[in-house]
N, C-alpha and C. Protein backbone atom coordinates (compact mmCIF):
# COMPACT_ATOMS: atom_id res chain seq x y z
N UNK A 1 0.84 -1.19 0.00
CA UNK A 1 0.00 0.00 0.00
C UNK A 1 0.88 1.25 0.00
N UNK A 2 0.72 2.04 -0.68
CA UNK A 2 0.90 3.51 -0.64
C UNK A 2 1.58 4.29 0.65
N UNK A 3 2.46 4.40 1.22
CA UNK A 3 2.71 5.01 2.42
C UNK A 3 1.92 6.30 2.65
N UNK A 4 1.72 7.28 1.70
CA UNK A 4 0.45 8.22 1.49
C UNK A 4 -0.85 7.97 1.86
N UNK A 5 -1.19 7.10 1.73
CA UNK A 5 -2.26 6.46 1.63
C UNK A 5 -2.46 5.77 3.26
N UNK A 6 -1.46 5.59 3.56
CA UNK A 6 -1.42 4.56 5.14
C UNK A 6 -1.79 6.23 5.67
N UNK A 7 -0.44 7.12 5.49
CA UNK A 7 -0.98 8.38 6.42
C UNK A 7 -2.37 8.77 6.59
N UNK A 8 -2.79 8.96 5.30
CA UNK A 8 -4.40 9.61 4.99
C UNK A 8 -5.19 9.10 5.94
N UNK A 9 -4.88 7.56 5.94
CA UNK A 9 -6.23 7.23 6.59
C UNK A 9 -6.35 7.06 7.88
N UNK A 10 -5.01 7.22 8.25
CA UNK A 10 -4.61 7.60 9.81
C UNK A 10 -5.41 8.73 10.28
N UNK A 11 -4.75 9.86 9.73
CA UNK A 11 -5.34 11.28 9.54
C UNK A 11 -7.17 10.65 9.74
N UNK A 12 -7.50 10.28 8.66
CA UNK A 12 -8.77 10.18 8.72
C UNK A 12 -9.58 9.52 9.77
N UNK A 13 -9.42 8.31 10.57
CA UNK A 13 -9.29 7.77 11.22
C UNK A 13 -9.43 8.37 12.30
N UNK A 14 -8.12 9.05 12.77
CA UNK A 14 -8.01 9.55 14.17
C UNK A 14 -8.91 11.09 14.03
N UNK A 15 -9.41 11.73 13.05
CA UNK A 15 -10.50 12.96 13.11
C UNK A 15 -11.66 12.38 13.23
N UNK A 16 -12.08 10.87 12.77
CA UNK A 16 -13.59 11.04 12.66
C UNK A 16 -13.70 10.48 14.35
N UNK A 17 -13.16 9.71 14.79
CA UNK A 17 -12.81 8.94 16.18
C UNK A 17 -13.05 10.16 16.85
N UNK A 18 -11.63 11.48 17.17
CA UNK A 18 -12.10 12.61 17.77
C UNK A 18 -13.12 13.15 17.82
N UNK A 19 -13.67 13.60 16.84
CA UNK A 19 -15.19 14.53 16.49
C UNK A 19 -16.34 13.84 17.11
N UNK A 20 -15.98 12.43 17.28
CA UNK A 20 -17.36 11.65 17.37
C UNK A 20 -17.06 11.69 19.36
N UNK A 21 -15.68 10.97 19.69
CA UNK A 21 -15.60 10.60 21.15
C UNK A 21 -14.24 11.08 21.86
N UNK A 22 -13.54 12.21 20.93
CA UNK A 22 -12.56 12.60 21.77
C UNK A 22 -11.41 12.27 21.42
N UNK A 23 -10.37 13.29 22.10
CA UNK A 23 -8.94 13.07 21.04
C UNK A 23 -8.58 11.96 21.83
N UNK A 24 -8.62 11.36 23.18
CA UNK A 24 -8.39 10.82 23.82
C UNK A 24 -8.81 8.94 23.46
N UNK A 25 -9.92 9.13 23.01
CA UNK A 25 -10.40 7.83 22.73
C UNK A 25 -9.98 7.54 21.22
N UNK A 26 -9.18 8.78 20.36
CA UNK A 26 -9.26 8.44 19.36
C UNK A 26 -7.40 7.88 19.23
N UNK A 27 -6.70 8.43 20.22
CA UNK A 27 -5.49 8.29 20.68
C UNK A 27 -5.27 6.54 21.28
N UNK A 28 -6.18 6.26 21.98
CA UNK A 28 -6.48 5.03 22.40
C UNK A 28 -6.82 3.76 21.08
N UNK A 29 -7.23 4.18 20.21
CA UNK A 29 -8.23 3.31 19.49
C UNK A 29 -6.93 2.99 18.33
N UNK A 30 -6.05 4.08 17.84
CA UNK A 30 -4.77 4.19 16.91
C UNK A 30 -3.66 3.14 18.01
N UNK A 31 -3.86 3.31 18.91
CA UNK A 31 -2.67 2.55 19.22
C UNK A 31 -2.68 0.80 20.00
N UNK A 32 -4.15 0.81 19.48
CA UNK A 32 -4.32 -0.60 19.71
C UNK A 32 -3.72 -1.50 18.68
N UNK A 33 -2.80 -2.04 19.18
CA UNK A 33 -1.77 -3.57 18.06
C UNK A 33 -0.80 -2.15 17.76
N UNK A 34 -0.86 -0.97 17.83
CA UNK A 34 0.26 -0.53 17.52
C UNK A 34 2.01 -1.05 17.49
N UNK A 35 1.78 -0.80 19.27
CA UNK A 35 3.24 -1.58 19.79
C UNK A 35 3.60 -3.40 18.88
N UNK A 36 2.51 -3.77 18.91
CA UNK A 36 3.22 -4.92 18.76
C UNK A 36 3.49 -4.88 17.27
N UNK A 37 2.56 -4.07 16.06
CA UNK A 37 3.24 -4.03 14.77
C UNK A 37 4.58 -3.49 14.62
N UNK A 38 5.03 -2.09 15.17
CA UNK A 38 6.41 -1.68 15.41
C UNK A 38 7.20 -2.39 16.25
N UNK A 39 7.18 -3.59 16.74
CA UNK A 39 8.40 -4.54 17.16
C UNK A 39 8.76 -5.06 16.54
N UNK A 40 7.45 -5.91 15.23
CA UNK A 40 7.72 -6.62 14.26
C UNK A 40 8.41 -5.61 13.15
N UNK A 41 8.07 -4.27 12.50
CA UNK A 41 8.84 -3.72 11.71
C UNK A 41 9.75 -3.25 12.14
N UNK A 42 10.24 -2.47 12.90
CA UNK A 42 11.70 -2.54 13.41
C UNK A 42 12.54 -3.25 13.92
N UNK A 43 11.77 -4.17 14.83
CA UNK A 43 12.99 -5.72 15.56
C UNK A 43 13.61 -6.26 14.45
N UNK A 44 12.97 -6.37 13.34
CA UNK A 44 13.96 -7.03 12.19
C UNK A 44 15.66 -6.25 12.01
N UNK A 45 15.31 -4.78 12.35
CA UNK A 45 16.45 -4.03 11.97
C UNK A 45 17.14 -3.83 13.33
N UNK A 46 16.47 -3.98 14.87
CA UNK A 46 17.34 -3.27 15.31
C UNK A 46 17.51 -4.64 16.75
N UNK A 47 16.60 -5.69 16.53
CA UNK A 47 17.15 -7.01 17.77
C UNK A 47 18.38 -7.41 17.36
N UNK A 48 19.04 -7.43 16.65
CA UNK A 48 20.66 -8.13 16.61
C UNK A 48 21.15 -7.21 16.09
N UNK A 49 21.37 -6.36 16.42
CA UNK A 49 22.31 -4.30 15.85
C UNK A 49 22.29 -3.90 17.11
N UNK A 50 23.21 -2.86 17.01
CA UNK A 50 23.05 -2.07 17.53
C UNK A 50 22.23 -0.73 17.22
N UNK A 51 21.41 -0.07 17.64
CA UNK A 51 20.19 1.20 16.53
C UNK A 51 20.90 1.35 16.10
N UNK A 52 21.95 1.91 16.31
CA UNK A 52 22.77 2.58 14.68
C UNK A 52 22.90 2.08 13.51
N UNK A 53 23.23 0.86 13.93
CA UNK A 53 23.18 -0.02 12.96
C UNK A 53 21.82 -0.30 11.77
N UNK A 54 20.75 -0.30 12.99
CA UNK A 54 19.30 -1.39 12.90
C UNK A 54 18.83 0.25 11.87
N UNK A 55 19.09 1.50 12.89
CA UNK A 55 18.36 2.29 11.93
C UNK A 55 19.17 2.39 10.87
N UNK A 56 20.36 2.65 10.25
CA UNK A 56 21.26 2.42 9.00
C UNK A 56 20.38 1.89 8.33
N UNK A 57 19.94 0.55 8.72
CA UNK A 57 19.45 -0.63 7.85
C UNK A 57 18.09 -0.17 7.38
N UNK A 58 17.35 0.57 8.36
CA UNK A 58 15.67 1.49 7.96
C UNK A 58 15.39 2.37 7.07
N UNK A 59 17.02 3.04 6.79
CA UNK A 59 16.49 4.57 5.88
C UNK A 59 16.35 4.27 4.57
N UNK A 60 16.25 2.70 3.69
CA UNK A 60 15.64 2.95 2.71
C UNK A 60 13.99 2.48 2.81
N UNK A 61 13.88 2.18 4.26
CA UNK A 61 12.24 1.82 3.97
C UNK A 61 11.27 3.14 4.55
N UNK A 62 12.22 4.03 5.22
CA UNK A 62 11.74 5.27 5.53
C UNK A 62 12.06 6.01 4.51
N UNK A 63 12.92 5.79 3.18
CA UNK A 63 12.70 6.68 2.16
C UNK A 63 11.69 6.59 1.17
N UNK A 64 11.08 5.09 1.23
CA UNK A 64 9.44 4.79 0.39
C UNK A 64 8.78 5.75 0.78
N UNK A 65 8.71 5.79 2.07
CA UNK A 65 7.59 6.43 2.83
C UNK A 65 7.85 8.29 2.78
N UNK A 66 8.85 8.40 1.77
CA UNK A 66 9.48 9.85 1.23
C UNK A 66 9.67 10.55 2.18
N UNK A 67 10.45 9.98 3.37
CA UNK A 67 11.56 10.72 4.28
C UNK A 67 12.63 10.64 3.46
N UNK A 68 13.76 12.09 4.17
CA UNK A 68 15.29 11.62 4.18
C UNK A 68 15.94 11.98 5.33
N UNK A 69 16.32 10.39 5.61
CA UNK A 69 16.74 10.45 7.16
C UNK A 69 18.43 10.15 6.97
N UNK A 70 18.83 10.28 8.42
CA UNK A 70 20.35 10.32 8.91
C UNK A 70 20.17 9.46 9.95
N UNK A 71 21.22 9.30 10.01
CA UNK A 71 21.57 8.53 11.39
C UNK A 71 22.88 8.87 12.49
N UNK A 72 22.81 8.94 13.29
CA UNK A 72 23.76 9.38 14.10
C UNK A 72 24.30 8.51 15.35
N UNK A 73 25.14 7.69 15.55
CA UNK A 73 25.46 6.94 17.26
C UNK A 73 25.48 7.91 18.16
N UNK A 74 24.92 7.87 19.09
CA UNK A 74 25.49 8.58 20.36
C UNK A 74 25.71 7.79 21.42
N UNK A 75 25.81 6.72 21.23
CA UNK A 75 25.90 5.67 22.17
C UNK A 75 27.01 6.07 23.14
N UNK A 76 27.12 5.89 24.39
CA UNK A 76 28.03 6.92 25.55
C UNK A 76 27.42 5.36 26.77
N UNK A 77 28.02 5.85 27.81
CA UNK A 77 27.95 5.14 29.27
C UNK A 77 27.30 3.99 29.32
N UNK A 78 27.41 3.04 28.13
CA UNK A 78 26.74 1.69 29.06
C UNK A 78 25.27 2.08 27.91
N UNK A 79 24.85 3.17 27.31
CA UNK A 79 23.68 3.00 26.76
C UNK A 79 24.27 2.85 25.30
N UNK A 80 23.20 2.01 24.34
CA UNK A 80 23.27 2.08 22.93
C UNK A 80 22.16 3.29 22.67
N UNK A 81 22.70 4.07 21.81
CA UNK A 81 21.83 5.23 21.51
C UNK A 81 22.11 5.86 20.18
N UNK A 82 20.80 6.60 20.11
CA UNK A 82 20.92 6.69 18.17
C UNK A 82 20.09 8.49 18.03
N UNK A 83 20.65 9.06 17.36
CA UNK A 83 19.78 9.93 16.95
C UNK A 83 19.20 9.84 15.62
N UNK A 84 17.51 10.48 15.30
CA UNK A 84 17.65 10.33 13.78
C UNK A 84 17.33 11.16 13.39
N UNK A 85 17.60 11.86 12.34
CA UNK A 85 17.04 12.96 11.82
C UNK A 85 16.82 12.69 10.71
N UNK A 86 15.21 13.21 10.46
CA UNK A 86 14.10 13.16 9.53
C UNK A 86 14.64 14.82 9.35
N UNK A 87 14.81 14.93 7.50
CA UNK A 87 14.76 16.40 7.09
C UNK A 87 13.70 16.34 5.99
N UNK A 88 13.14 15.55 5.94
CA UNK A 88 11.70 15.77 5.63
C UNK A 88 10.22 15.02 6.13
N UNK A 89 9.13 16.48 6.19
CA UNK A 89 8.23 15.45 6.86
C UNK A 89 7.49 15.58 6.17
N UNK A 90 6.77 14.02 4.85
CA UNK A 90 6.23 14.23 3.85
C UNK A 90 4.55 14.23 4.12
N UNK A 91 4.15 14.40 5.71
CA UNK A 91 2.95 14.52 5.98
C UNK A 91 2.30 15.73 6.25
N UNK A 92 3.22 16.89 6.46
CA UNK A 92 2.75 18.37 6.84
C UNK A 92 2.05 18.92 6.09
N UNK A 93 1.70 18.66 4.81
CA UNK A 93 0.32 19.37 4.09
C UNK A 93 -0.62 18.51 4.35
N UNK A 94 -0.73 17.09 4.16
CA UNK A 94 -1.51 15.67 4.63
C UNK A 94 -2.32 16.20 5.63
N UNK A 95 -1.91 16.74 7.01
CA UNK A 95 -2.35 16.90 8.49
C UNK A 95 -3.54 18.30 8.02
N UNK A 96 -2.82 19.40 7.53
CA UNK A 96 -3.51 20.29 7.08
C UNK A 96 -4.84 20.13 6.74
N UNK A 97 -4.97 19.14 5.60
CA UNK A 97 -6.05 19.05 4.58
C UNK A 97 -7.01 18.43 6.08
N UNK A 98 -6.54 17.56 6.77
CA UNK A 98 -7.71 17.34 7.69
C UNK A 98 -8.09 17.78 9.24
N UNK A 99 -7.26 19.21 9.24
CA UNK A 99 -7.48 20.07 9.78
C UNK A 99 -6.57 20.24 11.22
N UNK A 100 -5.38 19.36 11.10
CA UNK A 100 -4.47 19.61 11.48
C UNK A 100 -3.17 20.54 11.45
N UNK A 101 -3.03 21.67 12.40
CA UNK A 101 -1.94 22.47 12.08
C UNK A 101 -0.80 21.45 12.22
N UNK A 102 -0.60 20.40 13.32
CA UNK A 102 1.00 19.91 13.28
C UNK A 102 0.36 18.09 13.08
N UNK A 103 1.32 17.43 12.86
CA UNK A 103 0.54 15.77 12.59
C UNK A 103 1.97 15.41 13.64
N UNK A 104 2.26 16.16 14.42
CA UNK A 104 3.47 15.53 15.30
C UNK A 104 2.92 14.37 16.12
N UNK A 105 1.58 14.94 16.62
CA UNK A 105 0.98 14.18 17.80
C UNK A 105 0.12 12.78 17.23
N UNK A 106 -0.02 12.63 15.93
CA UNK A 106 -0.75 11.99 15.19
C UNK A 106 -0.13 10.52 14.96
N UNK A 107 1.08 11.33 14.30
CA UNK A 107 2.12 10.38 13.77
C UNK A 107 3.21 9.89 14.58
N UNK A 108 4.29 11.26 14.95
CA UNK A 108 5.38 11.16 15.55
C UNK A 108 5.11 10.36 16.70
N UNK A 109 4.66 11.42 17.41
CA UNK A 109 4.12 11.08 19.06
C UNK A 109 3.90 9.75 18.83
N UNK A 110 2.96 9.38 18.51
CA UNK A 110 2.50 7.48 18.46
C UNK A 110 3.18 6.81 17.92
N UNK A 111 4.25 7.25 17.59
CA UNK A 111 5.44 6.19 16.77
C UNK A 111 6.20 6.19 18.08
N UNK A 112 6.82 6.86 18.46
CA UNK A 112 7.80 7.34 19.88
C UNK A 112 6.82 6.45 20.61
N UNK A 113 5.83 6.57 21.22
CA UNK A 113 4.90 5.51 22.08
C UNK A 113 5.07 4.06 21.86
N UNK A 114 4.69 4.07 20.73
CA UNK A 114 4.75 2.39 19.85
C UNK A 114 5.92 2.01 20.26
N UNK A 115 7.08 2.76 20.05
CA UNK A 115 8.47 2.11 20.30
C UNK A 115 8.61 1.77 21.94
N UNK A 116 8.78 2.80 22.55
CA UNK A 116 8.87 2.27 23.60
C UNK A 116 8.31 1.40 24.41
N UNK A 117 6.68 1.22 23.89
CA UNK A 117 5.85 0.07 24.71
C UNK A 117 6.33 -0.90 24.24
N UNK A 118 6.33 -1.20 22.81
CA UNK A 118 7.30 -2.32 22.06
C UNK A 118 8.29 -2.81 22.21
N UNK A 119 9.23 -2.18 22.62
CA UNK A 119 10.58 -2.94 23.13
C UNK A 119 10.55 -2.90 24.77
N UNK A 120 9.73 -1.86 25.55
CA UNK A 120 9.97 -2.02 26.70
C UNK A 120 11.54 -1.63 27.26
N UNK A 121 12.41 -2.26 26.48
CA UNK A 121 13.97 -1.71 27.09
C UNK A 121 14.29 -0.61 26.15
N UNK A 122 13.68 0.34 25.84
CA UNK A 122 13.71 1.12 25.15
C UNK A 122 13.41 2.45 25.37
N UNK A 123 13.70 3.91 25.76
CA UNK A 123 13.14 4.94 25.89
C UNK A 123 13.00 6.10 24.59
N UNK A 124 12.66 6.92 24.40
CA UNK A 124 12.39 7.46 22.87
C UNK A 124 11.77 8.97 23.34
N UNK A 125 12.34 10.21 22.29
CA UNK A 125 11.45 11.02 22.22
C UNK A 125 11.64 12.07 21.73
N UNK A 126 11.10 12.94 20.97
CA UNK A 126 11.26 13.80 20.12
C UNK A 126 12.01 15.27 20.85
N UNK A 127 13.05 15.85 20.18
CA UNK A 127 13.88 16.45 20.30
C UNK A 127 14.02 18.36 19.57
N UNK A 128 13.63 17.72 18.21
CA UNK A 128 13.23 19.06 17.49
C UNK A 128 11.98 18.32 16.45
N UNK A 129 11.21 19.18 16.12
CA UNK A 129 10.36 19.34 15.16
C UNK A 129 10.14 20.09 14.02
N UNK A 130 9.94 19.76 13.13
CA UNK A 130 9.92 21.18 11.56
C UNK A 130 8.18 21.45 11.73
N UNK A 131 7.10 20.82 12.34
CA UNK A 131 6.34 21.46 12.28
C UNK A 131 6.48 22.54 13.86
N UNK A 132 7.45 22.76 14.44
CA UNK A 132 7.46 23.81 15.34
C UNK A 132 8.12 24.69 14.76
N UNK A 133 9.18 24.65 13.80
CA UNK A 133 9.44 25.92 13.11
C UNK A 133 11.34 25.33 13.10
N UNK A 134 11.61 24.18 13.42
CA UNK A 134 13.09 23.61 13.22
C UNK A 134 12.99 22.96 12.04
N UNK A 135 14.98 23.12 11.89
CA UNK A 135 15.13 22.97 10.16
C UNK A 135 15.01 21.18 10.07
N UNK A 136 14.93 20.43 11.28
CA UNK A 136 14.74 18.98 10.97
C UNK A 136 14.00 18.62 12.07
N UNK A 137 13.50 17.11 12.35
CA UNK A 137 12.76 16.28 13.53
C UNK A 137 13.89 15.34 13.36
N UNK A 138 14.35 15.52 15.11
CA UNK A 138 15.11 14.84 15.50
C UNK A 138 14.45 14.24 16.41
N UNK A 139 14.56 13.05 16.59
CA UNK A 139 14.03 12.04 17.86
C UNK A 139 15.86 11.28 18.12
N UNK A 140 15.27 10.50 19.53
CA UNK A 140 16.33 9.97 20.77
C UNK A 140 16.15 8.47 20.89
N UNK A 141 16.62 7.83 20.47
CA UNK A 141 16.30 6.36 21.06
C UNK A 141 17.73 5.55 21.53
N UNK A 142 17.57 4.80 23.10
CA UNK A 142 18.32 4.50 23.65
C UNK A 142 17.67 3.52 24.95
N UNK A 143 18.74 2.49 24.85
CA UNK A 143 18.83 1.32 25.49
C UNK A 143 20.08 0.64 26.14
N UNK A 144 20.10 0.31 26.90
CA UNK A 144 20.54 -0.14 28.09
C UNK A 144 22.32 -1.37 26.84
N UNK A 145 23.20 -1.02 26.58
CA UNK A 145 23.86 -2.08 25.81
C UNK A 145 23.50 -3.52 26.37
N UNK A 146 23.73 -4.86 25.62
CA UNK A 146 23.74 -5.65 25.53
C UNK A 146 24.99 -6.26 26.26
């Protein structure tokens, strides 16, 4: 399917959910099987890597999805740690059309969630944003080394 197309109906999804019972229930309802689908699409890249590595191995399936990402180690004291930076976010007109000024909380946010409920040894979280007015979205992910 379309990575466009996955967004849209996210977007769509999580407005008609709100309007009807709340951002709260509609926040709830998106992230049911969430966690456990993002263990299965990322554990492939990042259970036997180190993130740096695991995300290395992601940025051409985050470039379908018409990001262009980086990768960075910051791995320091005993933690494996990764920065990533997204310098494009190909959903910021997407969010618009359904009446979203930012899709941080939509998308990002519940990806950062997903991960960390998903791995559990895992903490995560957004750093800079381009829909706050920064030149990239940087997120944090880091775990305990092996």
């Amino acid at each position: 399917m379309d990575p466009m197309e996955v967004f849209k109906k996210k977007f769509e999804t999580y407005k008609k959910i709100m309007d009807e019972d709340g951002e709260q229930k509609a926040w709830d309802t998106l992230m049911e099987g969430y966690p456990e689908r993002q263990k299965k699409n990322m554990g492939r890249f990042i259970d036997n890597n180190t993130l740096a590595e695991g995300f290395t191995q992601a940025i051409p399936l985050y470039k379908q999805m018409g990001m262009d990402m980086a990768v960075v180690d910051i791995s320091n004291d005993g933690m494996d740690a990764v920065i990533e930076v997204q310098r494009v976010c190909p959903v910021m007109e997407l969010a618009k059309e359904f009446g979203f000024d930012k899709p941080c909380k939509i998308i990002c946010e519940m990806d950062v969630a997903a991960t960390k409920k998903g791995f559990g040894n895992m903490s995560g979280g957004i750093i800079a944003s381009k829909a706050e007015g920064d030149c990239v979205c940087l997120f944090k992910y880091e775990r305990k080394k092996k």
